[in-house]
PDB file of N, CA and C in Angstrom:
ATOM      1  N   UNK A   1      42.681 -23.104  23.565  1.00  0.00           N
ATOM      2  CA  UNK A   1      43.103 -21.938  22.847  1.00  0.00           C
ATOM      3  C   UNK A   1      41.895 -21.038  22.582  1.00  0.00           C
ATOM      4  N   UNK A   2      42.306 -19.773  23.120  1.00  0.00           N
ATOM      5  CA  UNK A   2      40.998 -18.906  22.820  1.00  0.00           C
ATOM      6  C   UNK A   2      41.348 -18.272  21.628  1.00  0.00           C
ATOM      7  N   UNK A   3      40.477 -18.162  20.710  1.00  0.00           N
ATOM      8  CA  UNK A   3      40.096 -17.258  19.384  1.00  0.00           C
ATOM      9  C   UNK A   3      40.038 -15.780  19.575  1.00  0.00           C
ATOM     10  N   UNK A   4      40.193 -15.072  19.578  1.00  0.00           N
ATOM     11  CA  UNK A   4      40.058 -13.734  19.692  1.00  0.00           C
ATOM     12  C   UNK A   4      38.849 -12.982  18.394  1.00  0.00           C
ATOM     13  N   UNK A   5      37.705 -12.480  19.121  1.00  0.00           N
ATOM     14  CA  UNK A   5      36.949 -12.265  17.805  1.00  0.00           C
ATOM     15  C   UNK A   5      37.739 -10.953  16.859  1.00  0.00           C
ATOM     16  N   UNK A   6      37.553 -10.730  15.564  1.00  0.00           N
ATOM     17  CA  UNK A   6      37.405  -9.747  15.096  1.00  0.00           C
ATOM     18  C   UNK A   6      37.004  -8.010  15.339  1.00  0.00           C
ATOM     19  N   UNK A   7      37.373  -7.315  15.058  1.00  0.00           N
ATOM     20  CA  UNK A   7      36.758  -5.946  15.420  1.00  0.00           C
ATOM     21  C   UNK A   7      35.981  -5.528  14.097  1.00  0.00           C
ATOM     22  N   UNK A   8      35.036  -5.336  14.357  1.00  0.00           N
ATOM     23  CA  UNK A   8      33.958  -4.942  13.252  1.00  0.00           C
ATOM     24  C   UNK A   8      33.381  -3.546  13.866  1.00  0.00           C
ATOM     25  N   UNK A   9      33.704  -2.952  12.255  1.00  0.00           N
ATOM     26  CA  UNK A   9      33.407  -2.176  12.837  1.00  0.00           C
ATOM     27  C   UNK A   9      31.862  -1.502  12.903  1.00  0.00           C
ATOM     28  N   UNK A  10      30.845  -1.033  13.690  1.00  0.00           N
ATOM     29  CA  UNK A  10      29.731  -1.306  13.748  1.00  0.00           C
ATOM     30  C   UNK A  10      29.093   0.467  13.486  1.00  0.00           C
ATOM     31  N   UNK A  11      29.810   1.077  12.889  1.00  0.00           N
ATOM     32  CA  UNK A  11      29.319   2.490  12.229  1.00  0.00           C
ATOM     33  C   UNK A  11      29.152   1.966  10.884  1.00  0.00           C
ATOM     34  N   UNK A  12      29.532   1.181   9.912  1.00  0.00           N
ATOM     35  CA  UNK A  12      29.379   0.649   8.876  1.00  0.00           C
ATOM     36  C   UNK A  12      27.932  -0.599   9.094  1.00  0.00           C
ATOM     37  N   UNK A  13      27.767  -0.895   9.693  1.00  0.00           N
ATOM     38  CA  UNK A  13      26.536  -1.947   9.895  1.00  0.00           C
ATOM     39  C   UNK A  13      25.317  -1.255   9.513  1.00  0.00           C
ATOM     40  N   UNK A  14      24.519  -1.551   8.675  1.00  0.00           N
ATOM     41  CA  UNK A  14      22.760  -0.905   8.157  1.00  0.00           C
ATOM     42  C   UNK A  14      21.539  -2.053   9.120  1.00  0.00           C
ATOM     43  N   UNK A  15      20.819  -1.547   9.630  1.00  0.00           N
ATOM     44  CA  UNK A  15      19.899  -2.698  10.021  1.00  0.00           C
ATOM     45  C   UNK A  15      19.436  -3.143   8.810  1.00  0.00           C
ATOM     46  N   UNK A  16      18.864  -4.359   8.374  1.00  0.00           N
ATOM     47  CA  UNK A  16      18.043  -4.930   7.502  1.00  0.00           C
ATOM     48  C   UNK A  16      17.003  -4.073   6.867  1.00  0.00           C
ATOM     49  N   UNK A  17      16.328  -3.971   7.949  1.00  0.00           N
ATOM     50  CA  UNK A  17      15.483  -2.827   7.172  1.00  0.00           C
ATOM     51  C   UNK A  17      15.554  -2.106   6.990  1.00  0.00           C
ATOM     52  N   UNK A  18      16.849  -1.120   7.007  1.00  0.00           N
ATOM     53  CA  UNK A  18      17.406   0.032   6.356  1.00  0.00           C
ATOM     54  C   UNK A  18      17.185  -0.691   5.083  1.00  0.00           C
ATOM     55  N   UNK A  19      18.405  -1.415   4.914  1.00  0.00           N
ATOM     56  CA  UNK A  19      18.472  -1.678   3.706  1.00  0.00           C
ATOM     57  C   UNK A  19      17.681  -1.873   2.691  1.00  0.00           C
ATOM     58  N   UNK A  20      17.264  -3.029   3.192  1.00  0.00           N
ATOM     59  CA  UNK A  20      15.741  -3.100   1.830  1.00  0.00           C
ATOM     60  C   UNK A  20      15.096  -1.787   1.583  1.00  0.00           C
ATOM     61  N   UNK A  21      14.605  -1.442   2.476  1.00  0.00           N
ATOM     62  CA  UNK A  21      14.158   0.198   2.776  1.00  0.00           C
ATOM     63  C   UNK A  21      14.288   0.969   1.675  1.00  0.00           C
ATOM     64  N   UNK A  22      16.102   0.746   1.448  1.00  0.00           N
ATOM     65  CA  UNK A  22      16.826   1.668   0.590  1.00  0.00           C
ATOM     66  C   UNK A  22      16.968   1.322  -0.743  1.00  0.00           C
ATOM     67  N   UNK A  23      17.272  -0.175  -0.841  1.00  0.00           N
ATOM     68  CA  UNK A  23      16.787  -0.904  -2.225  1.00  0.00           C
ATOM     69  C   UNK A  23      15.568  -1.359  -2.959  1.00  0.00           C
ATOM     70  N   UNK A  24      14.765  -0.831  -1.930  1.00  0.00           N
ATOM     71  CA  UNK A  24      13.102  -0.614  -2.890  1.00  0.00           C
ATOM     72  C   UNK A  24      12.963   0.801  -3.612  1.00  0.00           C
ATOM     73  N   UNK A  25      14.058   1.672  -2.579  1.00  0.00           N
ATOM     74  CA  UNK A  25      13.499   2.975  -2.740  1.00  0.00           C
ATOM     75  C   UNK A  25      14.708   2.997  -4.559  1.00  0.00           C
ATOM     76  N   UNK A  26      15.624   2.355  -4.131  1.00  0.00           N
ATOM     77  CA  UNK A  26      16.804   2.808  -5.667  1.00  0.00           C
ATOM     78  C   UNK A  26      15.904   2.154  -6.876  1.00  0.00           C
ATOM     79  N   UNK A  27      15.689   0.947  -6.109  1.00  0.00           N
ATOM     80  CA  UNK A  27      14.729   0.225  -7.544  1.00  0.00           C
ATOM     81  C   UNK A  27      13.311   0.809  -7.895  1.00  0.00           C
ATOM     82  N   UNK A  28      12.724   1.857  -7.553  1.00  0.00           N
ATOM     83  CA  UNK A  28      11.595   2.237  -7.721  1.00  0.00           C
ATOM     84  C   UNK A  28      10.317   1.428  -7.338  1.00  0.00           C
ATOM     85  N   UNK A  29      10.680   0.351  -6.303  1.00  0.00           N
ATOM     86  CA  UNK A  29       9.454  -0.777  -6.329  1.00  0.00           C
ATOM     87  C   UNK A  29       8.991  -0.126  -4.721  1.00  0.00           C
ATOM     88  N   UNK A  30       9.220   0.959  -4.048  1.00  0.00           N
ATOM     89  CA  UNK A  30       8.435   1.122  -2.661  1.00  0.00           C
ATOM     90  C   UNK A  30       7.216   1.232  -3.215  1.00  0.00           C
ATOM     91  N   UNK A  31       6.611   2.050  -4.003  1.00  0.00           N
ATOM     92  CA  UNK A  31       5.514   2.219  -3.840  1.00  0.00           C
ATOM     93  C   UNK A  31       4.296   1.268  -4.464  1.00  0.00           C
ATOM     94  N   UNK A  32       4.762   0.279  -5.841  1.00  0.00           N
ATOM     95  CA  UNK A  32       4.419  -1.063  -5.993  1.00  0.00           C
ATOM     96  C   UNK A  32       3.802  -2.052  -4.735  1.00  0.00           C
ATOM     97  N   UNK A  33       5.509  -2.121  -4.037  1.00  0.00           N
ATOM     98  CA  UNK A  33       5.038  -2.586  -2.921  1.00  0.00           C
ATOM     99  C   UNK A  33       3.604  -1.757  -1.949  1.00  0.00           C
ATOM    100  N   UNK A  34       3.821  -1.000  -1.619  1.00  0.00           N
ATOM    101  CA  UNK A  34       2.182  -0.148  -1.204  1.00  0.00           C
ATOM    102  C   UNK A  34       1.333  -0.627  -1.456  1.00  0.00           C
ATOM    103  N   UNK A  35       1.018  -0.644  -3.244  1.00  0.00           N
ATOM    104  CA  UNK A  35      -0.423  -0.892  -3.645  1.00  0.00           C
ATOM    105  C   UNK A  35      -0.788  -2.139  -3.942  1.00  0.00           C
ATOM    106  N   UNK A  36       0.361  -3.537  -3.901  1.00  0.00           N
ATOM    107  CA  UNK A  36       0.388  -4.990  -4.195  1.00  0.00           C
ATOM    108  C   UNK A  36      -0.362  -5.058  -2.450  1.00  0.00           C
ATOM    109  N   UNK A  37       0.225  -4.330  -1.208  1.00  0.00           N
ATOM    110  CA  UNK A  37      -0.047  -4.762   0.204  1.00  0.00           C
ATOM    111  C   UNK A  37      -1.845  -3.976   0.300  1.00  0.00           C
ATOM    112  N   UNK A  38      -2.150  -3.140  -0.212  1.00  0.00           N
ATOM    113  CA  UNK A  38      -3.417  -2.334  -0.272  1.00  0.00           C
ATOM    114  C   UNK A  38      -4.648  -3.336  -0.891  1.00  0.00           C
ATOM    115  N   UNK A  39      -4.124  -3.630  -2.095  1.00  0.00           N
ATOM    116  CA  UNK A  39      -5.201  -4.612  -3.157  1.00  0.00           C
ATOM    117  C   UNK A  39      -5.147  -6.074  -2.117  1.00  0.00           C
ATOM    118  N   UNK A  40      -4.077  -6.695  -1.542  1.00  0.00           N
ATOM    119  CA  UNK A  40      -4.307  -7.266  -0.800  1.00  0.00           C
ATOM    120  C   UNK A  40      -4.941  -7.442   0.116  1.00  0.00           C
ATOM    121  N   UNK A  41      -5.071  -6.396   0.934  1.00  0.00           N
ATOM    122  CA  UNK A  41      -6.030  -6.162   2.179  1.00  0.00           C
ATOM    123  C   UNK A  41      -7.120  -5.393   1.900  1.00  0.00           C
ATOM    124  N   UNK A  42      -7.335  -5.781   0.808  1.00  0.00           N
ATOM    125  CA  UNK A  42      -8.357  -4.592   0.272  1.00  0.00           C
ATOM    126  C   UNK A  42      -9.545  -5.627   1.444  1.00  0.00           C
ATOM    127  N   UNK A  43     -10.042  -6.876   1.328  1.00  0.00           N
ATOM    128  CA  UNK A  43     -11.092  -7.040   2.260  1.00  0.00           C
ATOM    129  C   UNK A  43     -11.167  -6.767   3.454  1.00  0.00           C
ATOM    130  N   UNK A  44     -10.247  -6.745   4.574  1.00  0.00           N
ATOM    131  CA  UNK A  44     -10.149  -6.162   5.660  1.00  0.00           C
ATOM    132  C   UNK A  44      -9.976  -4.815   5.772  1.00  0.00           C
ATOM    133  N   UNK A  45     -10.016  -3.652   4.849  1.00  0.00           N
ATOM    134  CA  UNK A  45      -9.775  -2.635   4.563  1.00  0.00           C
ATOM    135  C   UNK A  45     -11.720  -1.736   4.713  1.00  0.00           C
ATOM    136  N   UNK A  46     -12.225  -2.826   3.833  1.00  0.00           N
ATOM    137  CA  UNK A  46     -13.539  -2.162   3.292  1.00  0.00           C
ATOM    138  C   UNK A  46     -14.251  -2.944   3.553  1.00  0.00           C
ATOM    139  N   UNK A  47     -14.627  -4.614   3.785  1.00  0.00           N
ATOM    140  CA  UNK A  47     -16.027  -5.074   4.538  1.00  0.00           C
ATOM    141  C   UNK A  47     -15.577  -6.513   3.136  1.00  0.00           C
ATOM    142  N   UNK A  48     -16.344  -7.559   3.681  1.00  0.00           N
ATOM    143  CA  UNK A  48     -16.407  -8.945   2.947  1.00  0.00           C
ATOM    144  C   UNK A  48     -17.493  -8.521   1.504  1.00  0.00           C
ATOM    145  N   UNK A  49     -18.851  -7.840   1.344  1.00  0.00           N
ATOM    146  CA  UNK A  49     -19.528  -7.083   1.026  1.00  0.00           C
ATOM    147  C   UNK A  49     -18.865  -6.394  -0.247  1.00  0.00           C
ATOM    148  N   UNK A  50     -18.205  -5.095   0.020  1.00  0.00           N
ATOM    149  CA  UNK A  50     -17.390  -4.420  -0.849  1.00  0.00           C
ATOM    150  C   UNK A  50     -16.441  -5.047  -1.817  1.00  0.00           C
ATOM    151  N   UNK A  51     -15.655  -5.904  -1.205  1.00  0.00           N
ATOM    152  CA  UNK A  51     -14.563  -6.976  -1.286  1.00  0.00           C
ATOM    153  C   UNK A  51     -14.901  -7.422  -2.537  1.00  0.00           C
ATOM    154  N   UNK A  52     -16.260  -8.500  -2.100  1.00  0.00           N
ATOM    155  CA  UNK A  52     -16.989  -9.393  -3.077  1.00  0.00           C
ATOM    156  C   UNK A  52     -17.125  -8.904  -4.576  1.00  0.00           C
ATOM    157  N   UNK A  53     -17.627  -7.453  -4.445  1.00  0.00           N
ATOM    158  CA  UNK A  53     -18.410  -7.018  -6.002  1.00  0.00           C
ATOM    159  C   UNK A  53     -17.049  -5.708  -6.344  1.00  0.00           C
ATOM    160  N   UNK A  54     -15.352  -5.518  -6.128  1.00  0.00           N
ATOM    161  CA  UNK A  54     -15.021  -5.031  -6.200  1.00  0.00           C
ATOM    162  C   UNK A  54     -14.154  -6.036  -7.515  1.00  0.00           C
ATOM    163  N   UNK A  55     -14.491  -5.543  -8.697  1.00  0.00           N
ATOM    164  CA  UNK A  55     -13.521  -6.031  -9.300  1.00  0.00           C
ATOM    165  C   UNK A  55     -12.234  -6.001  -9.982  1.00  0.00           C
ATOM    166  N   UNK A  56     -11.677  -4.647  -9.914  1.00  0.00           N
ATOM    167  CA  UNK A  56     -10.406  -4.057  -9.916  1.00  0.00           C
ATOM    168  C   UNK A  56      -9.985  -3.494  -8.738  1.00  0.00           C
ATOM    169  N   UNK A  57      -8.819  -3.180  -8.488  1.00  0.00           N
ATOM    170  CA  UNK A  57      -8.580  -1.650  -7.763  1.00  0.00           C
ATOM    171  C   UNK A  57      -6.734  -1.483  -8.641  1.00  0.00           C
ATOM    172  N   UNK A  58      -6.589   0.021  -9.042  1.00  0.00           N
ATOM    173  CA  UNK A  58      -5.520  -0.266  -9.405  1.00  0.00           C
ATOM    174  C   UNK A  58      -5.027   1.376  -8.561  1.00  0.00           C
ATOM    175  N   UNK A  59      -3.716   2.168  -8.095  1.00  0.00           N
ATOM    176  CA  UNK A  59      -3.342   3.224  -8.373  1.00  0.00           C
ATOM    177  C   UNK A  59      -2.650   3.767  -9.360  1.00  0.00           C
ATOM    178  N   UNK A  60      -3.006   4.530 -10.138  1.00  0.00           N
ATOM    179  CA  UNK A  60      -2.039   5.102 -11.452  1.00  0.00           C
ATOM    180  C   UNK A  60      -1.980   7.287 -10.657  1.00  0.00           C
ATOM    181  N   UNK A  61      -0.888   7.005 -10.680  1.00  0.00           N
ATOM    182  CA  UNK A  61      -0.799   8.767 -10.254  1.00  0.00           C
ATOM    183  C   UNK A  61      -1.021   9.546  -9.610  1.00  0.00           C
ATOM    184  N   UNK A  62      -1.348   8.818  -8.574  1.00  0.00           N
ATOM    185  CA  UNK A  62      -1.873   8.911  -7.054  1.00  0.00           C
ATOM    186  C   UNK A  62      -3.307   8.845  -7.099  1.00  0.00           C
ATOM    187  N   UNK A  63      -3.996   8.435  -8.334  1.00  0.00           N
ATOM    188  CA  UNK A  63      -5.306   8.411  -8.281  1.00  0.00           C
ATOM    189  C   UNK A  63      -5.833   6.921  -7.871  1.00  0.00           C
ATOM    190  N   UNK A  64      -6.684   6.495  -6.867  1.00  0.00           N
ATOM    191  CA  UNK A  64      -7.124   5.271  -6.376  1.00  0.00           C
ATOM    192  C   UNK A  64      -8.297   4.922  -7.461  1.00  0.00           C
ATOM    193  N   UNK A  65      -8.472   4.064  -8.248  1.00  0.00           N
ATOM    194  CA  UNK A  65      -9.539   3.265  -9.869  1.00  0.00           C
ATOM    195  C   UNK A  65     -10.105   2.280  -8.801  1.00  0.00           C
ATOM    196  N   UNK A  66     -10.936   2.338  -8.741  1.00  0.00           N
ATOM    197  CA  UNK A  66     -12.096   0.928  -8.389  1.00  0.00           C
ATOM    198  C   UNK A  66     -13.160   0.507  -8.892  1.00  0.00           C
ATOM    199  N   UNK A  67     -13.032  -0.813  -9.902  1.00  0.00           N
ATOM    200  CA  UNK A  67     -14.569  -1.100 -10.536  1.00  0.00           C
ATOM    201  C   UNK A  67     -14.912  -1.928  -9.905  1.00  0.00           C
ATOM    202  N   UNK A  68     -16.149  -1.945  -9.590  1.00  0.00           N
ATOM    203  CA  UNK A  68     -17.303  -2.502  -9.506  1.00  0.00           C
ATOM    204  C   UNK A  68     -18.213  -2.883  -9.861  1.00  0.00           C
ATOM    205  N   UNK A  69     -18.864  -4.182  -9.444  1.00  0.00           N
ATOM    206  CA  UNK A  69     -20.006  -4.781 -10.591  1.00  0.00           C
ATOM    207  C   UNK A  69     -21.346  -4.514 -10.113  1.00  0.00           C
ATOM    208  N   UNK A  70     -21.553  -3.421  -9.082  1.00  0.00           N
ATOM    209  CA  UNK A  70     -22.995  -3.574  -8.573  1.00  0.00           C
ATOM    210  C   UNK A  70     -23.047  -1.620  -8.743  1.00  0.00           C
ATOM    211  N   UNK A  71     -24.726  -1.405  -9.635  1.00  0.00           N
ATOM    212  CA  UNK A  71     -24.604  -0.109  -9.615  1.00  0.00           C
ATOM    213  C   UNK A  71     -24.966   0.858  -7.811  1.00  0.00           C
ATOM    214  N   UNK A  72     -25.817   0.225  -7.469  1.00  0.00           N
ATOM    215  CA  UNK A  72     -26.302   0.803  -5.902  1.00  0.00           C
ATOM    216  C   UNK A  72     -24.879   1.101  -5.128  1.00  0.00           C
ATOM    217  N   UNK A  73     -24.263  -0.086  -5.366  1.00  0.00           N
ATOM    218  CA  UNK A  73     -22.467  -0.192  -4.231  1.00  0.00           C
ATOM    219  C   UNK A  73     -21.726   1.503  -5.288  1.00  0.00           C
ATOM    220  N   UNK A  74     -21.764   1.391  -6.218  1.00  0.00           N
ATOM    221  CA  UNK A  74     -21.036   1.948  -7.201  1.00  0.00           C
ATOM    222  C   UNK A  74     -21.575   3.728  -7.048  1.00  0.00           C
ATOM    223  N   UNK A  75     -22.539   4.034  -6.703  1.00  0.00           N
ATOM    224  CA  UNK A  75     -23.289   5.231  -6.269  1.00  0.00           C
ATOM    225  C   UNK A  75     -23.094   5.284  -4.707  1.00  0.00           C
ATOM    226  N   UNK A  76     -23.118   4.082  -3.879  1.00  0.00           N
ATOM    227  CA  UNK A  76     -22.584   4.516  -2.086  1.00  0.00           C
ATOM    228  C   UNK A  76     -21.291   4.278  -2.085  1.00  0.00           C
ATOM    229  N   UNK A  77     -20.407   3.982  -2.970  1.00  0.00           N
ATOM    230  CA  UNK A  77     -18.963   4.157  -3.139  1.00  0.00           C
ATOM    231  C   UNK A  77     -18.459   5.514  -3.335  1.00  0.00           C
ATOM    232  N   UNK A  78     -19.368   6.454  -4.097  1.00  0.00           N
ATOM    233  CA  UNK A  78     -19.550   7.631  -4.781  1.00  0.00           C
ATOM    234  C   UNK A  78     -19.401   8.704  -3.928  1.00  0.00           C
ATOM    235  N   UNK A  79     -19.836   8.206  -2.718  1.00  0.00           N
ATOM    236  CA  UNK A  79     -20.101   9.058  -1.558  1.00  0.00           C
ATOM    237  C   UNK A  79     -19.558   9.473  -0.809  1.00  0.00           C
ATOM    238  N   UNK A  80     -18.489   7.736  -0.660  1.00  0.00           N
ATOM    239  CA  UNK A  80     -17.488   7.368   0.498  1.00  0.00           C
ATOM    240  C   UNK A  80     -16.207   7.787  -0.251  1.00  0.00           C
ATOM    241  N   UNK A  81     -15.897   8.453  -1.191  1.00  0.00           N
ATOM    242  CA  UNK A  81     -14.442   9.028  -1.617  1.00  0.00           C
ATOM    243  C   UNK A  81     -13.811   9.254  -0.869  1.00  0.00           C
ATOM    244  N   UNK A  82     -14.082  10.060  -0.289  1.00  0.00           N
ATOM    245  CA  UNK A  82     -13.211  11.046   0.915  1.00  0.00           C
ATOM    246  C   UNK A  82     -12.706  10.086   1.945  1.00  0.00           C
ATOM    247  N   UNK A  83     -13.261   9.156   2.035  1.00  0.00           N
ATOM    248  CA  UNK A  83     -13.176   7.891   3.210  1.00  0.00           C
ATOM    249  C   UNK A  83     -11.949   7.099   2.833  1.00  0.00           C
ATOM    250  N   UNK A  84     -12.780   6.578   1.624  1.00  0.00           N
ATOM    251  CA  UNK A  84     -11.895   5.566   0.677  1.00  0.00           C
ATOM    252  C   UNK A  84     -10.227   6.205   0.670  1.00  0.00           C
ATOM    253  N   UNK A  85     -10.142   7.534   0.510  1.00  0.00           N
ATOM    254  CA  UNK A  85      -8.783   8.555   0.068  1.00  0.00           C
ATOM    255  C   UNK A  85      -7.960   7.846   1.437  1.00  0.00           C
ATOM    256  N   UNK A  86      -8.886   8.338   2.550  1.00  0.00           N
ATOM    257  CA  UNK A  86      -8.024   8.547   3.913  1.00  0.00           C
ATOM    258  C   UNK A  86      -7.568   6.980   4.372  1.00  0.00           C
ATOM    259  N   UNK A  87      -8.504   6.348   4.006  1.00  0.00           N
ATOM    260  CA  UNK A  87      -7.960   4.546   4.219  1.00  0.00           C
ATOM    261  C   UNK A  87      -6.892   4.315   3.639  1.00  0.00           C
ATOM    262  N   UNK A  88      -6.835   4.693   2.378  1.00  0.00           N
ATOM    263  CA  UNK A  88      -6.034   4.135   1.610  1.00  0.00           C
ATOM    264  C   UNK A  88      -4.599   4.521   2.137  1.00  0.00           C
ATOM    265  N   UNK A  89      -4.681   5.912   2.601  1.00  0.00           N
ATOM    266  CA  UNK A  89      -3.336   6.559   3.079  1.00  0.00           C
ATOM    267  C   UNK A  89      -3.247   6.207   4.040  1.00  0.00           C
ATOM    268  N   UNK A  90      -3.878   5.897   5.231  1.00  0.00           N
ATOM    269  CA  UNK A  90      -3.413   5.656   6.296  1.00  0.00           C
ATOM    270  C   UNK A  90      -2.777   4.291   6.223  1.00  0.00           C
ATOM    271  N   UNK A  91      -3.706   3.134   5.826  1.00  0.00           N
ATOM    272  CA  UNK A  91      -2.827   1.857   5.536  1.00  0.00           C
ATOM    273  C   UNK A  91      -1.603   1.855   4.925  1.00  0.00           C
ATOM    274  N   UNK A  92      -1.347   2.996   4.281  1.00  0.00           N
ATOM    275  CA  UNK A  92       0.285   3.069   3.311  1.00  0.00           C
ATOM    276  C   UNK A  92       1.112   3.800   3.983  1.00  0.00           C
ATOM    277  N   UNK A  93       0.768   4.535   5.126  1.00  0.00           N
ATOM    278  CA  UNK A  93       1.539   5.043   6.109  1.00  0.00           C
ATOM    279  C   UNK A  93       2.271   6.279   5.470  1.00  0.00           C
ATOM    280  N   UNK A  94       1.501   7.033   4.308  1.00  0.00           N
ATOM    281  CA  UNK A  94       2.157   8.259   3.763  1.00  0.00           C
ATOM    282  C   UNK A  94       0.938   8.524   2.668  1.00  0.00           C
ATOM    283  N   UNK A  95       1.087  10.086   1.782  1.00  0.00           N
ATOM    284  CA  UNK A  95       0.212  10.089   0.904  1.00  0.00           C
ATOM    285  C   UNK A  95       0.088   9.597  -0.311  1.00  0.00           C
ATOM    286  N   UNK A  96      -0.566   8.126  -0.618  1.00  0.00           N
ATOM    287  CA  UNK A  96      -0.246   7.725  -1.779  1.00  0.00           C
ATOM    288  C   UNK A  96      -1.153   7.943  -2.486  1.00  0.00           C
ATOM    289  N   UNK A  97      -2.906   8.151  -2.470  1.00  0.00           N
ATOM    290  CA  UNK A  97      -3.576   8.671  -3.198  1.00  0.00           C
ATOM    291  C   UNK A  97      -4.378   9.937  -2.450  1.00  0.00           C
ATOM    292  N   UNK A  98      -4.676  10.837  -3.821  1.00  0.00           N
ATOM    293  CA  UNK A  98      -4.987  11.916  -3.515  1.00  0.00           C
ATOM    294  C   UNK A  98      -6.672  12.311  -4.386  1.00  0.00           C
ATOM    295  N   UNK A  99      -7.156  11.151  -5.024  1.00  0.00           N
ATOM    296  CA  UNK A  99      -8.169  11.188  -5.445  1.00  0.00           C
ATOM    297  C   UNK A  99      -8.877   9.811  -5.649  1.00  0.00           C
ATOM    298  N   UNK A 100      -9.655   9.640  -5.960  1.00  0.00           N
ATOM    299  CA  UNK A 100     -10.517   8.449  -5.858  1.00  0.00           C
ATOM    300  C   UNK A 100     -11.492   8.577  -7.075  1.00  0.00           C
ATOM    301  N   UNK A 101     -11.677   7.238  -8.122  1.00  0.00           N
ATOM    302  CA  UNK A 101     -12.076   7.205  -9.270  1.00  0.00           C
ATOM    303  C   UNK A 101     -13.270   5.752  -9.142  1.00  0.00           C
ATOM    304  N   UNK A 102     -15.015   5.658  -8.864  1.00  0.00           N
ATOM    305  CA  UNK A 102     -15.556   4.998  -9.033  1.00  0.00           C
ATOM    306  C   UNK A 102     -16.106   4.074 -10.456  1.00  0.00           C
ATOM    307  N   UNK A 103     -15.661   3.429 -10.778  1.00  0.00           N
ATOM    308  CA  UNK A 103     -16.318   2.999 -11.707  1.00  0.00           C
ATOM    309  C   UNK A 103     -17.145   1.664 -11.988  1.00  0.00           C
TER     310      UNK A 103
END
């Protein structure tokens, strides 16, 4: 006896990653997610070096916060803003910070 499948209908079907997509975006957590995947890769991002003596990084308001425990890193960090800005966005695949805060 053959079964006959169902008709589904497949204009109603979301890929997966629509979805989540869409339920990060209702729950307000896309961009969380961003900066939890950023602080994560923050060592492959900026050098083992940087990594080491970086002891925060947070985003609040599109502004990128990074303390640091070394003053020399903390003055050639100073420098690299503009760098730091464009990393940060490119790894997030949109503009998530628009300034950069050494401390």
């Amino acid at each position: 006896m053959l079964i006959k499948p169902r008709n589904i209908r497949k204009s109603n079907m979301t890929p997966i990653a629509d979805a989540i997509q869409e339920w990060l975006r209702h729950n307000h957590l896309e961009e969380k997610l961003l900066v939890s995947g950023i602080v994560a890769d923050w060592e492959n991002m900026v050098g083992k070096l940087i990594a080491r003596h970086t002891k925060s990084i947070r985003i609040e308001n599109k502004v990128l916060k990074i303390i640091v425990d070394n003053a020399p890193l903390r003055q050639q960090l100073a420098y690299s803003k503009t760098t730091l800005v464009k990393l940060v966005n490119e790894k997030a695949g949109r503009q998530l910070v628009v300034e950069c805060f050494i401390l």
